[in-house]
Protein backbone atom coordinates (compact mmCIF):
# COMPACT_ATOMS: atom_id res chain seq x y z
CA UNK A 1 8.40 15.17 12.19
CA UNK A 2 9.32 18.20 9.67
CA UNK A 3 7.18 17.34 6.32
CA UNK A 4 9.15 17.34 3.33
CA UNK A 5 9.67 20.20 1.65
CA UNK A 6 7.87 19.53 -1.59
CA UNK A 7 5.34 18.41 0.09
CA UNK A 8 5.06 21.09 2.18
CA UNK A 9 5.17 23.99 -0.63
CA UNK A 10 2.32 21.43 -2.43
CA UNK A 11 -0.08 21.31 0.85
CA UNK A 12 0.53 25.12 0.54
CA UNK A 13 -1.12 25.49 -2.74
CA UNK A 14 -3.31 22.88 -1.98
CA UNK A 15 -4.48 24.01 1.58
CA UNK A 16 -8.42 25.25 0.76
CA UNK A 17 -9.11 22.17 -1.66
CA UNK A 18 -7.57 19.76 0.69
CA UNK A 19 -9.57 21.11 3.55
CA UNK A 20 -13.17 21.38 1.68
CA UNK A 21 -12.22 17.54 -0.07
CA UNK A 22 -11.46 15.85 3.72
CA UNK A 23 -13.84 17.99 5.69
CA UNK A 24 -11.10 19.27 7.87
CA UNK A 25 -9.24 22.15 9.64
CA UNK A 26 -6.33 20.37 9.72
CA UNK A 27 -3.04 21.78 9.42
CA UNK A 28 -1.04 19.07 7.83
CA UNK A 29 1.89 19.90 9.49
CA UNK A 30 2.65 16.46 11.19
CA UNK A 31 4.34 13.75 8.98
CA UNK A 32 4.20 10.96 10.23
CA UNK A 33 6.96 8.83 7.81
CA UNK A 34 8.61 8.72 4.54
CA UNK A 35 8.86 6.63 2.00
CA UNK A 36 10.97 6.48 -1.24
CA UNK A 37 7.90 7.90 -3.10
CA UNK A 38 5.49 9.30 -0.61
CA UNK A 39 4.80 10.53 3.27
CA UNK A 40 2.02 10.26 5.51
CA UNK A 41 0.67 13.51 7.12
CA UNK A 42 -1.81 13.20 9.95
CA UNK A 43 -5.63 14.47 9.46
CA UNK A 44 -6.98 13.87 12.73
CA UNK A 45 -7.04 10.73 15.26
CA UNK A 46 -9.04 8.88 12.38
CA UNK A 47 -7.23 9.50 9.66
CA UNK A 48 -4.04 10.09 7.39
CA UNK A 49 -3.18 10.81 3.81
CA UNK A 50 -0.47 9.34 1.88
CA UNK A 51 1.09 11.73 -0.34
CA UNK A 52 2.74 10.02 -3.00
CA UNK A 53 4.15 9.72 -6.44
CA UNK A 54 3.77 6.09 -7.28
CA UNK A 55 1.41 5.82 -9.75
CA UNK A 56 1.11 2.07 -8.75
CA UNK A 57 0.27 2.46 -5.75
CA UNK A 58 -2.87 4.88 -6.75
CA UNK A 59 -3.70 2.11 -9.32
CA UNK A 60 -3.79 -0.29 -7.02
CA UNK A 61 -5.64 1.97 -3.97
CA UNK A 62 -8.80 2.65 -6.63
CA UNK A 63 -8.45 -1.08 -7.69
CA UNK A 64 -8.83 -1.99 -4.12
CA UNK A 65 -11.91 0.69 -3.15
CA UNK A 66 -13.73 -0.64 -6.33
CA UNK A 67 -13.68 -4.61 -5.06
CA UNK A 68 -14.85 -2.82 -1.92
CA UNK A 69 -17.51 -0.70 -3.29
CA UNK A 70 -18.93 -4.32 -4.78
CA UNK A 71 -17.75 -6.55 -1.93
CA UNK A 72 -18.26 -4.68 1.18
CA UNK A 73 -16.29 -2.59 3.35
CA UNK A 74 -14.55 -5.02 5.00
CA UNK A 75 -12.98 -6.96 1.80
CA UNK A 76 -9.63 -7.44 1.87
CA UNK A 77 -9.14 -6.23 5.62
CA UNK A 78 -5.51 -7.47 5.40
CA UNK A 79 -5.05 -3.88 3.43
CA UNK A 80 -5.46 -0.53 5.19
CA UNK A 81 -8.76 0.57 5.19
CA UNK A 82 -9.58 4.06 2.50
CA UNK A 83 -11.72 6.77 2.66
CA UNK A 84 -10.80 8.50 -0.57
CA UNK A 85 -8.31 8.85 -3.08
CA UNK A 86 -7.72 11.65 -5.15
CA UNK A 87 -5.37 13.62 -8.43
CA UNK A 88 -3.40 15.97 -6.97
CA UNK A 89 -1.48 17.61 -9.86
CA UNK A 90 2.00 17.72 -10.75
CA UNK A 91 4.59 19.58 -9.02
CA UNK A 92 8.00 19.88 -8.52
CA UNK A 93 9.72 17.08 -6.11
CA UNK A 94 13.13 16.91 -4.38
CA UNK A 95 13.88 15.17 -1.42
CA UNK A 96 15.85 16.55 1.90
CA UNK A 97 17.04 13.00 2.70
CA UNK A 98 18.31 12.15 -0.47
CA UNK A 99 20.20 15.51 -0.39
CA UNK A 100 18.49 17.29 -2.86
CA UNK A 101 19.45 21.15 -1.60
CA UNK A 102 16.82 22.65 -3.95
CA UNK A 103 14.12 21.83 -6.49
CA UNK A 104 13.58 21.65 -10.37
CA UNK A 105 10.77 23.39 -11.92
CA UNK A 106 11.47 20.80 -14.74
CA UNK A 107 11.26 17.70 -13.21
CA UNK A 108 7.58 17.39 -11.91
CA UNK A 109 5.92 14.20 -11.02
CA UNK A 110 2.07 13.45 -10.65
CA UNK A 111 0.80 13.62 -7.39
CA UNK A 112 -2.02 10.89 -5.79
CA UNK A 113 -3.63 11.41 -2.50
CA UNK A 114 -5.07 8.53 -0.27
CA UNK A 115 -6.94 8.99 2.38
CA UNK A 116 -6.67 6.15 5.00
CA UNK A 117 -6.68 4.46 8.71
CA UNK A 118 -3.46 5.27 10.39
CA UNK A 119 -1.71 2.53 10.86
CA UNK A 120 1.60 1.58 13.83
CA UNK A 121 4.53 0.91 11.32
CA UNK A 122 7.04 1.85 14.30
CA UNK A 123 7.89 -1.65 14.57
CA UNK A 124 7.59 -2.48 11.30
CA UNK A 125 9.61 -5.61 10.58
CA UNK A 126 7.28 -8.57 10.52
CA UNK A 127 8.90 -10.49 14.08
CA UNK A 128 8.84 -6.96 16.10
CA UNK A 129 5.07 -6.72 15.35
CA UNK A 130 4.43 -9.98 16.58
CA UNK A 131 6.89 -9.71 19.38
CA UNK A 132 4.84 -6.44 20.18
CA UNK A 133 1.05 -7.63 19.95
CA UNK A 134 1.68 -11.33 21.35
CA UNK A 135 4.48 -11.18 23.73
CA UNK A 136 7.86 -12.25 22.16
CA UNK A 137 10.46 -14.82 23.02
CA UNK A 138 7.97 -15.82 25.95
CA UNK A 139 5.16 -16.59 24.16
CA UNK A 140 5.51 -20.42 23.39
CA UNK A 141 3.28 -20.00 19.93
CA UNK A 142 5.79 -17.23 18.25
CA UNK A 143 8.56 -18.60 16.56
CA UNK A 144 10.52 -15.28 15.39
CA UNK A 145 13.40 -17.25 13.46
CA UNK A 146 10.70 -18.70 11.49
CA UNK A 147 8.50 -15.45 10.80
CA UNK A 148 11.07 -13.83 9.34
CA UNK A 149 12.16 -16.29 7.00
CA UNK A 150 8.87 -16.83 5.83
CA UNK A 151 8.43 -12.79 5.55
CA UNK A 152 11.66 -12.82 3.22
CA UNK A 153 9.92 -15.77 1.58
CA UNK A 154 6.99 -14.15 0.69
CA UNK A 155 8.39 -10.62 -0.57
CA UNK A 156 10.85 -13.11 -3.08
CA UNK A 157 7.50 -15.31 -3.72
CA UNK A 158 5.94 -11.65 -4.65
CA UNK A 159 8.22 -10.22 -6.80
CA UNK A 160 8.84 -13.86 -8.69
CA UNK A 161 5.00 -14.37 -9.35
CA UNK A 162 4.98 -10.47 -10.47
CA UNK A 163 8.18 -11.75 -12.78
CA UNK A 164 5.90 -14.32 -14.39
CA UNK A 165 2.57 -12.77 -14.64
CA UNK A 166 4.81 -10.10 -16.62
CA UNK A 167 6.46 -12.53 -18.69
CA UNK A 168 3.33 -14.06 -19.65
CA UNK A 169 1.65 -11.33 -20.67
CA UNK A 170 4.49 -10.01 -23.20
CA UNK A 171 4.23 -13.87 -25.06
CA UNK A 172 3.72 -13.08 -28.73
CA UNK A 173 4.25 -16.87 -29.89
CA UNK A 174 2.47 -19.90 -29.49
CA UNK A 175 5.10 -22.42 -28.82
CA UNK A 176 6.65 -20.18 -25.64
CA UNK A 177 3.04 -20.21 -24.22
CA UNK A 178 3.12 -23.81 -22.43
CA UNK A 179 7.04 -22.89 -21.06
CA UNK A 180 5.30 -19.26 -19.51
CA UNK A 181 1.90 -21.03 -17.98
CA UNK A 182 4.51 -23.40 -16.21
CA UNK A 183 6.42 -21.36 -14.84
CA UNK A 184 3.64 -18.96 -14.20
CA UNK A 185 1.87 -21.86 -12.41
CA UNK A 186 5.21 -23.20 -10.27
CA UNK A 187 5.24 -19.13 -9.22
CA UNK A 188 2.04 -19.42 -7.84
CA UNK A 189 2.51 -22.25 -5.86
CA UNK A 190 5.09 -20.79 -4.17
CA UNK A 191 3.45 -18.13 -3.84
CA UNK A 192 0.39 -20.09 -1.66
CA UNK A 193 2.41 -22.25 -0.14
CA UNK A 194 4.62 -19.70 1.64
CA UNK A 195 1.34 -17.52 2.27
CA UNK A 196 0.06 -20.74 4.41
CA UNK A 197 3.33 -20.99 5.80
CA UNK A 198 3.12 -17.26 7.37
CA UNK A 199 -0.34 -17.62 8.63
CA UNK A 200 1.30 -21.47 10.50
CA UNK A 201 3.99 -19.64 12.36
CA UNK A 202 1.33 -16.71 13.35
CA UNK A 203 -2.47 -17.28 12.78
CA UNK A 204 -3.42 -14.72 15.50
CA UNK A 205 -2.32 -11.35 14.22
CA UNK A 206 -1.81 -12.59 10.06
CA UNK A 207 -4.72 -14.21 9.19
CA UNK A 208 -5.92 -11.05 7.56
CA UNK A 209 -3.06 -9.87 5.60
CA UNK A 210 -2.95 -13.68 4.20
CA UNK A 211 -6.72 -13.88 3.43
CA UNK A 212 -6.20 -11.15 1.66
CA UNK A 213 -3.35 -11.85 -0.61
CA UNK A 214 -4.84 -15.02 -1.39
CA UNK A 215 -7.99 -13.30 -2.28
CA UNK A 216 -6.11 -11.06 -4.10
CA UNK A 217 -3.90 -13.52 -6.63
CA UNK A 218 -6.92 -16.36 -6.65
CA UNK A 219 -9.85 -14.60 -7.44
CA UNK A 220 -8.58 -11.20 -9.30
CA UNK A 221 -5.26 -12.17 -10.67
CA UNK A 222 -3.13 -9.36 -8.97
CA UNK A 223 0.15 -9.83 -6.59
CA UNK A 224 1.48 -7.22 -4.61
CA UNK A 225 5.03 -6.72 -5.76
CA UNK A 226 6.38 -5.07 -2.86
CA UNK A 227 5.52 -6.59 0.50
CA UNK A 228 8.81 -5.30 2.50
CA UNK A 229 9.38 -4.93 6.15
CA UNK A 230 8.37 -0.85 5.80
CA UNK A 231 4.82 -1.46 3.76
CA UNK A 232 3.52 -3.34 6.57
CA UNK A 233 2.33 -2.24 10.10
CA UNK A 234 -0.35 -3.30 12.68
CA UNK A 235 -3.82 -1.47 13.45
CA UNK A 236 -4.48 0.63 16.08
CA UNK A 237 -8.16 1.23 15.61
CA UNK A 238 -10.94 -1.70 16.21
CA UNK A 239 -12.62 -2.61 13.69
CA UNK A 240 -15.88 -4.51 12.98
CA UNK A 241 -13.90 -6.29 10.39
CA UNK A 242 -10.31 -6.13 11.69
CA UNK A 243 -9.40 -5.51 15.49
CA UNK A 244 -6.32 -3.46 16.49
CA UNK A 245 -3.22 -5.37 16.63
CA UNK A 246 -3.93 -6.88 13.81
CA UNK A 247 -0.95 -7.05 10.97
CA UNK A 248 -1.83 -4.90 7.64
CA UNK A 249 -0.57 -3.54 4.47
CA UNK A 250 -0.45 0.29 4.33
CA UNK A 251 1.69 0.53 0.87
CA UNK A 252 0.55 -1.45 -2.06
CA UNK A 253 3.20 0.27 -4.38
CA UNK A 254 5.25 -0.84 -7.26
CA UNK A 255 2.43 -3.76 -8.24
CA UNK A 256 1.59 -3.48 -11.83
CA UNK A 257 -1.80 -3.40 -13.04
CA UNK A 258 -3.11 -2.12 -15.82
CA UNK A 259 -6.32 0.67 -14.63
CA UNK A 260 -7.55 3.67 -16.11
CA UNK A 261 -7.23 6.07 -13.45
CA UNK A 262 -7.87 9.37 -15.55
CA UNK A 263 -11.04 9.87 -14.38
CA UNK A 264 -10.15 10.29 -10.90
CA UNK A 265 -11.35 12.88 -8.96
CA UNK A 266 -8.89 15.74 -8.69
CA UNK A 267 -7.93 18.33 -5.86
CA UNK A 268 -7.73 21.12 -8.99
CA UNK A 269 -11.63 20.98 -9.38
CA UNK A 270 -14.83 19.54 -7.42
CA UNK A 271 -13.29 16.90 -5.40
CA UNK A 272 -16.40 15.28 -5.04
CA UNK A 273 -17.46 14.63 -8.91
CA UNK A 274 -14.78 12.66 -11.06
CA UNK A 275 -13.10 14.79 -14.09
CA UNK A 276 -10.29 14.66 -16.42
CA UNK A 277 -6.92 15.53 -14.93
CA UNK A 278 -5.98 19.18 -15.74
């Protein structure tokens, strides 16, 4: 696939640092999908980057590493494994599909790179991943109907506890506090209860992705937001942790969460030591 033509013109000025930072010769000419904010480009048959925009989603891919640095490798295998994650500027963005015919030096967005697994997302809606890795409509244990009413389910369930958590934060007086921790509270149960529901209807290839958001909204607090048909995919690579076939989140955008990410190392300088963003 044709990369996109910011990105392209960005790899371009970007070519030497992103070489020497990923240890590579690669080319970066293969994109392998688009999102509303990002792309994937192929590194090599072990790994991708994500080129993206979303500040979010870079929040959320350091918050991730760090439980990981203190938890092991393998925490939160539900969620594509990383490498690295890096600043990669600002630059100018327009998008072909969105028929954008030709950029603005004025409007610039930041730049994040993550370095990751790839990841299948060709059959990305939740029933045509389990139709692929366990055999479909003849397999007497996959109920499709029911997986993907439980995957709508859970991507309302996500953006209501996200709603809450939110609301509850912004509550400047006393007397609305007991109204937000209720609701807060009946968002969360939801929340679980639909997670338990999704890993009913297909234990064998979800059991990851739900230990995972469990472990993510039990023991740290944090939802993802977004948890859509495209930000999920199945592994191709076997794992210690996490064999292939296995279902997994490759996009952890949009989920707000409040990290300092200043201090992240940057393409512009050493990418190995953290500095300031230029």
């Amino acid at each position: 696939m044709r990369v996109e033509k910011w990105v392209a013109e960005w790899i371009t000025q970007n070519h030497y640092l992103l070489r020497k930072a990923l240890g590579t010769r690669s080319t970066f000419s293969n994109q392998l999908g688009a999102g509303q904010m990002g792309v994937v480009i192929e590194i090599d048959d072990a790994r991708v980057m994500k080129v993206t925009t979303d500040e979010a989603e870079a929040r959320m891919a350091d918050f991730v590493m760090e439980l990981r640095g203190k938890h092991g490798d393998d925490y939160l295998s539900g969620i594509v494994f990383m490498e690295g994650l890096y600043y990669g500027g600002k630059t100018p963005v327009w998008w072909d599909r969105y028929g954008d015919e030709e950029k603005d030096e004025d409007d610039v967005s930041d730049v994040w790179v993550i370095v990751r697994e790839p990841i299948d997302p060709d059959q990305f809606r939740m029933p045509e991943i389990v139709k692929a890795v366990l055999g479909g409509d003849e397999d007497p244990e996959v109920n499709l109907p029911a997986i993907k009413y439980t995957h709508t389910s859970l991507v309302s369930a996500g953006y209501d506890l996200n709603t809450e958590i939110q609301r509850m934060a912004s509550v400047r007086f006393e007397e609305d506090r007991e109204t937000c921790e209720s609701m807060l509270d009946d968002a969360s149960r939801v929340y679980i209860d639909v997670l338990m529901e999704l890993r009913h209807h297909c234990p064998r290839i979800c059991n990851d992705v739900v230990d995972t958001l469990m472990d993510l909204w039990v023991d740290h607090g944090v939802a993802l937001r977004d948890m859509g048909a495209g930000n999920m995919g199945y592994s191709i690579i076997d794992w210690p942790a996490r064999p292939a076939g296995q279902m997994v989140i490759h996009d952890m955008g949009w989920t707000p969460i409040d990290r300092d990410i200043s201090k992240m190392p940057s393409l512009r300088r050493n990418p190995l030591y953290p500095c300031v963003q230029p």
